[in-house]
C-alpha atoms as a PDB file:
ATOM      1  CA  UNK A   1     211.315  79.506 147.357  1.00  0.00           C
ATOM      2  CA  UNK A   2     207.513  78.905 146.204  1.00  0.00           C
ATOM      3  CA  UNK A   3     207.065  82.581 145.937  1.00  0.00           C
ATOM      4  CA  UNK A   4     209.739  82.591 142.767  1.00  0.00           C
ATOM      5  CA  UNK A   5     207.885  80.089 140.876  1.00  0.00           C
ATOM      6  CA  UNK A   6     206.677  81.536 137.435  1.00  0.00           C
ATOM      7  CA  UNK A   7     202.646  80.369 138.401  1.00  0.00           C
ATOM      8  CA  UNK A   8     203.339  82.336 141.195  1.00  0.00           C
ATOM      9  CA  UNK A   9     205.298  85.646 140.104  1.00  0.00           C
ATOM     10  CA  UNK A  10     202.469  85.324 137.239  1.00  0.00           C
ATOM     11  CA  UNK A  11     199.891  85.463 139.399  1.00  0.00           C
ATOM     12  CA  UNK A  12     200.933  88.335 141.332  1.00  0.00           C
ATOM     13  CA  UNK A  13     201.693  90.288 138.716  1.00  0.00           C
ATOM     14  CA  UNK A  14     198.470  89.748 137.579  1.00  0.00           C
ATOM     15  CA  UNK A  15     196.988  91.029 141.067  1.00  0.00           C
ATOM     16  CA  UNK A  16     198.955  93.981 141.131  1.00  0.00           C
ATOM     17  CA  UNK A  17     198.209  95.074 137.523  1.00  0.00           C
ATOM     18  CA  UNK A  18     194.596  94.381 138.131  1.00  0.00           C
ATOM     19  CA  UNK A  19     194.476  96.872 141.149  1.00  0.00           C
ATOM     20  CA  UNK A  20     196.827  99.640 138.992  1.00  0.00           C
ATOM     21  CA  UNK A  21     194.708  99.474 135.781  1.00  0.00           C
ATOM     22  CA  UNK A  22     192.013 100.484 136.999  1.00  0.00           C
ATOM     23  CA  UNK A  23     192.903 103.895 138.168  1.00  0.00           C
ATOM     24  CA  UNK A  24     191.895 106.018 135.284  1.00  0.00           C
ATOM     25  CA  UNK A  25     193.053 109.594 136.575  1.00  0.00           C
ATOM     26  CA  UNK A  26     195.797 108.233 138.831  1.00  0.00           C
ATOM     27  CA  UNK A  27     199.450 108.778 137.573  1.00  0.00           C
ATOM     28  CA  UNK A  28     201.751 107.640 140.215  1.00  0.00           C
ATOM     29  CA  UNK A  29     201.171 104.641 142.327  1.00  0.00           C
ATOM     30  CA  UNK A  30     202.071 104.821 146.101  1.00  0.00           C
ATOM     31  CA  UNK A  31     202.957 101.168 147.724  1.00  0.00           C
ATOM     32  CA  UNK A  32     204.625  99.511 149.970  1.00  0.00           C
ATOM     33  CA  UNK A  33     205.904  96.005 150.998  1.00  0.00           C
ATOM     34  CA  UNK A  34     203.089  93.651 149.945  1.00  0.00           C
ATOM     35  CA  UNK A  35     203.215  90.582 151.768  1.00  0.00           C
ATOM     36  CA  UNK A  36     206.662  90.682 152.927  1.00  0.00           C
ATOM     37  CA  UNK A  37     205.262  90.962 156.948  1.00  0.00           C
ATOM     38  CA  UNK A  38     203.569  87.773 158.208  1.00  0.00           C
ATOM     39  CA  UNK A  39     203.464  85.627 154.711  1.00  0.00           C
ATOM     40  CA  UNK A  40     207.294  85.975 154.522  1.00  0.00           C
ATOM     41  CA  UNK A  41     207.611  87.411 150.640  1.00  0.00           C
ATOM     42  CA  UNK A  42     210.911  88.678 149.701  1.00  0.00           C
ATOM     43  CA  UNK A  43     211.086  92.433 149.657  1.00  0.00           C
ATOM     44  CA  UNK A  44     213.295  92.626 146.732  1.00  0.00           C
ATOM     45  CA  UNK A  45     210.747  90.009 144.550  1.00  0.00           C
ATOM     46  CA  UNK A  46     207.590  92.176 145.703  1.00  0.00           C
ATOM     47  CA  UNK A  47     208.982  95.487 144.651  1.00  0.00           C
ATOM     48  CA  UNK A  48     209.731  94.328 141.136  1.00  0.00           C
ATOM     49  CA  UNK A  49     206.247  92.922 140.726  1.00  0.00           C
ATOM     50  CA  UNK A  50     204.285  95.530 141.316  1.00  0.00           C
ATOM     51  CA  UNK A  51     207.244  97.734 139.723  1.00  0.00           C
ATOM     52  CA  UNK A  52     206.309  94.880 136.338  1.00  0.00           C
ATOM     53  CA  UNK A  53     202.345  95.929 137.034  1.00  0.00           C
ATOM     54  CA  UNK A  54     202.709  99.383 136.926  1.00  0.00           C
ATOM     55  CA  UNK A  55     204.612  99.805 134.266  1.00  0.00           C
ATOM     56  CA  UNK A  56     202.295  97.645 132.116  1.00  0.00           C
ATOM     57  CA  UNK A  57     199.774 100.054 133.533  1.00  0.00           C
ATOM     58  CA  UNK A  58     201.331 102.839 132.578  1.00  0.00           C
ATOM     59  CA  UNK A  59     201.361 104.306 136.153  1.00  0.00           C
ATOM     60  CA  UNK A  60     204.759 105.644 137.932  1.00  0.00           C
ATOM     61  CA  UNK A  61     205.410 103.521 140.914  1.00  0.00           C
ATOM     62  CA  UNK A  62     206.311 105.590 144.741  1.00  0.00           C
ATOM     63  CA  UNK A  63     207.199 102.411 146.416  1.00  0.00           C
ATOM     64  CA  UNK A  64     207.521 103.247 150.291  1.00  0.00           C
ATOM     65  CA  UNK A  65     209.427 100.801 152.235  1.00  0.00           C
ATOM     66  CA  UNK A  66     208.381 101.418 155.601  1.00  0.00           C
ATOM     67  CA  UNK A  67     210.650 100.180 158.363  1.00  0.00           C
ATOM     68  CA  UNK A  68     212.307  98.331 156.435  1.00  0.00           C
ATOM     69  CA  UNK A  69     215.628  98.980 158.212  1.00  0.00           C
ATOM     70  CA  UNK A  70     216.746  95.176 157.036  1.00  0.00           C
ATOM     71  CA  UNK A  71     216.984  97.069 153.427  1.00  0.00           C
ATOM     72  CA  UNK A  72     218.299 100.172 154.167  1.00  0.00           C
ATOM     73  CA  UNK A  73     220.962  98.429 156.413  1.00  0.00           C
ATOM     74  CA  UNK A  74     221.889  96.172 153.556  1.00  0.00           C
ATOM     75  CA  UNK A  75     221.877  98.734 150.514  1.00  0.00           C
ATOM     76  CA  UNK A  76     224.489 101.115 152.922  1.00  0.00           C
ATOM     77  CA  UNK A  77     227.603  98.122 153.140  1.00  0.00           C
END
């Protein structure tokens, strides 16, 4: 539950928009699942942060889930 904590959204946030801002002729943002393998970050918390950065970066997000079957599986009951 750490990784809801406002320091900590904050922070990442922060991260994320650092890394988007700084791509001057880049429109559209490809990611993926950052730090939802071996640190354990929730999937659904990690997509909206960097979905938060972006957007304050005024950068389209292409947010690639890759095997995450665990999602897919979930969003399909």
């Amino acid at each position: 539950m750490e990784q809801w904590s406002q320091d900590n959204v904050d922070r990442e946030i922060s991260k994320a928009y650092a890394g988007f801002i700084n791509t001057k002729h880049i429109k559209t943002i490809a990611t993926g699942n950052w730090g939802c393998g071996v640190f354990k970050g929730d999937i659904r918390l990690k997509f909206i942060i960097q979905w938060i950065a972006a957007s304050l970066a005024g950068k389209k997000l292409l947010y690639c889930p890759y095997g995450s079957n665990r999602l897919l599986s979930e969003n399909l009951k």
